[in-house]
Protein backbone atom coordinates (compact mmCIF):
# COMPACT_ATOMS: atom_id res chain seq x y z
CA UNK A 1 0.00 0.00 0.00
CA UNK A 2 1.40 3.07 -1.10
CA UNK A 3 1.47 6.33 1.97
CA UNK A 4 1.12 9.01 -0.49
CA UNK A 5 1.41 12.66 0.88
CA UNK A 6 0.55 15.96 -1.16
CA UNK A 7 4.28 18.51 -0.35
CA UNK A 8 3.70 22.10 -2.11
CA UNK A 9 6.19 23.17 -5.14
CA UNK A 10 6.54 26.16 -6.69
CA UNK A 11 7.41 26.36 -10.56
CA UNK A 12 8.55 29.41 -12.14
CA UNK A 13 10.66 30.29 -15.68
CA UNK A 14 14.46 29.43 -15.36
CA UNK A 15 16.90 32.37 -16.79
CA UNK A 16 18.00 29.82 -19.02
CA UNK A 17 14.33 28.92 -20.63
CA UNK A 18 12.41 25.84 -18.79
CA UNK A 19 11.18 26.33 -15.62
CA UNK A 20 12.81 25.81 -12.40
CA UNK A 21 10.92 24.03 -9.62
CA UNK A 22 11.26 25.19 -5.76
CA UNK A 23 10.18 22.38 -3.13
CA UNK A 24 9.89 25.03 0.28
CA UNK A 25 10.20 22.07 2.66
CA UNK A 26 13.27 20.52 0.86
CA UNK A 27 14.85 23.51 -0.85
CA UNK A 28 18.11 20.87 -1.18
CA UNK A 29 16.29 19.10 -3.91
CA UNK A 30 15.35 22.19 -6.26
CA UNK A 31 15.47 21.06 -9.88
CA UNK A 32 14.31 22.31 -13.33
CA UNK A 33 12.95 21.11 -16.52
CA UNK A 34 12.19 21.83 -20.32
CA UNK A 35 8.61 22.22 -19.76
CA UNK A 36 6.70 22.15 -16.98
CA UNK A 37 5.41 18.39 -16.96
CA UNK A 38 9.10 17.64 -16.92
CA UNK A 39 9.99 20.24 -14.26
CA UNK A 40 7.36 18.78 -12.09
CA UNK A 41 8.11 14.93 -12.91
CA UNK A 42 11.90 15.67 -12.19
CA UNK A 43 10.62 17.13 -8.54
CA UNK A 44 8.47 14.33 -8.08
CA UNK A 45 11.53 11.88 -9.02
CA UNK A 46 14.21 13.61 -6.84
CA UNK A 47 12.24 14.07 -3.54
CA UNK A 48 11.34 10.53 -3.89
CA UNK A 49 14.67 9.28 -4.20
CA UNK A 50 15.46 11.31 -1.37
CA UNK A 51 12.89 10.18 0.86
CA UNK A 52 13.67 6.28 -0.18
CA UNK A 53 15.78 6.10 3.38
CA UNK A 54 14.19 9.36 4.99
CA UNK A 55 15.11 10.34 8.42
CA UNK A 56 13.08 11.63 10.99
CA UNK A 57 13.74 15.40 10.26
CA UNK A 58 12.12 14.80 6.51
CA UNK A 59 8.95 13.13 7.48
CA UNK A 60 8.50 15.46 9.81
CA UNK A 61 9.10 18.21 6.76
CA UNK A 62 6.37 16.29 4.66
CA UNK A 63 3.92 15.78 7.71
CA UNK A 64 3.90 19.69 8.83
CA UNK A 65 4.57 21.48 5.64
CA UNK A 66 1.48 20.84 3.07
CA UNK A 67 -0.29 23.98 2.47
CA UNK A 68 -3.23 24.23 0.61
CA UNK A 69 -2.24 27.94 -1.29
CA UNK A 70 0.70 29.75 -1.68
CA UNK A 71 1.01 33.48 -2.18
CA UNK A 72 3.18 35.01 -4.81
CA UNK A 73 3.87 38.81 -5.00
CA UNK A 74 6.17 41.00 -6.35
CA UNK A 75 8.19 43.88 -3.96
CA UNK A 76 9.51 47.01 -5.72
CA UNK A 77 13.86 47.06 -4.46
CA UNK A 78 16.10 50.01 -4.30
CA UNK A 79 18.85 48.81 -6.67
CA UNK A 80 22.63 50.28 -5.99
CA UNK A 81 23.90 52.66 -8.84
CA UNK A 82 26.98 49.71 -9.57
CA UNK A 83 24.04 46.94 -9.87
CA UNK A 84 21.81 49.19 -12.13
CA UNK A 85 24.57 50.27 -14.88
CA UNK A 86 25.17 46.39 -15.28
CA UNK A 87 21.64 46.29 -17.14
């Protein structure tokens, strides 16, 4: 019988084209993909490798850390001049 648990990722687009996949529990096992699907299956793949001989600490990550939304925003930064001229 399979003990199946829901863990929250975030996906958003890599610098490099693909997207980039952000586990907030396990940020150790980010990982990234062509499209999404494969983003998303690579995720799946890694944290389930990882959690083949879990330890306490990451069931305890899995068990506490399932949200049901997350919120994504955008905040305005003061940039230095040094930063800025690189653009």
């Amino acid at each position: 019988m399979k003990n199946l648990r829901k863990v929250t990722a975030v996906l958003f687009p890599s610098l490099d084209g693909g997207y980039v996949v952000y586990i907030p529990q396990f940020p150790e096992f980010t990982t990234q993909g062509d499209s999404v699907a494969e983003a998303m299956a690579n995720a799946k793949e890694s944290l389930e490798l990882a959690l083949e001989v879990p330890n306490r600490d990451d069931l305890e990550r899995v068990e506490l850390l399932d949200v049901d939304h997350v919120v994504v925003g955008k905040i305005e930064v003061e940039v230095p001049e040094l930063a800025a001229a690189r653009d």
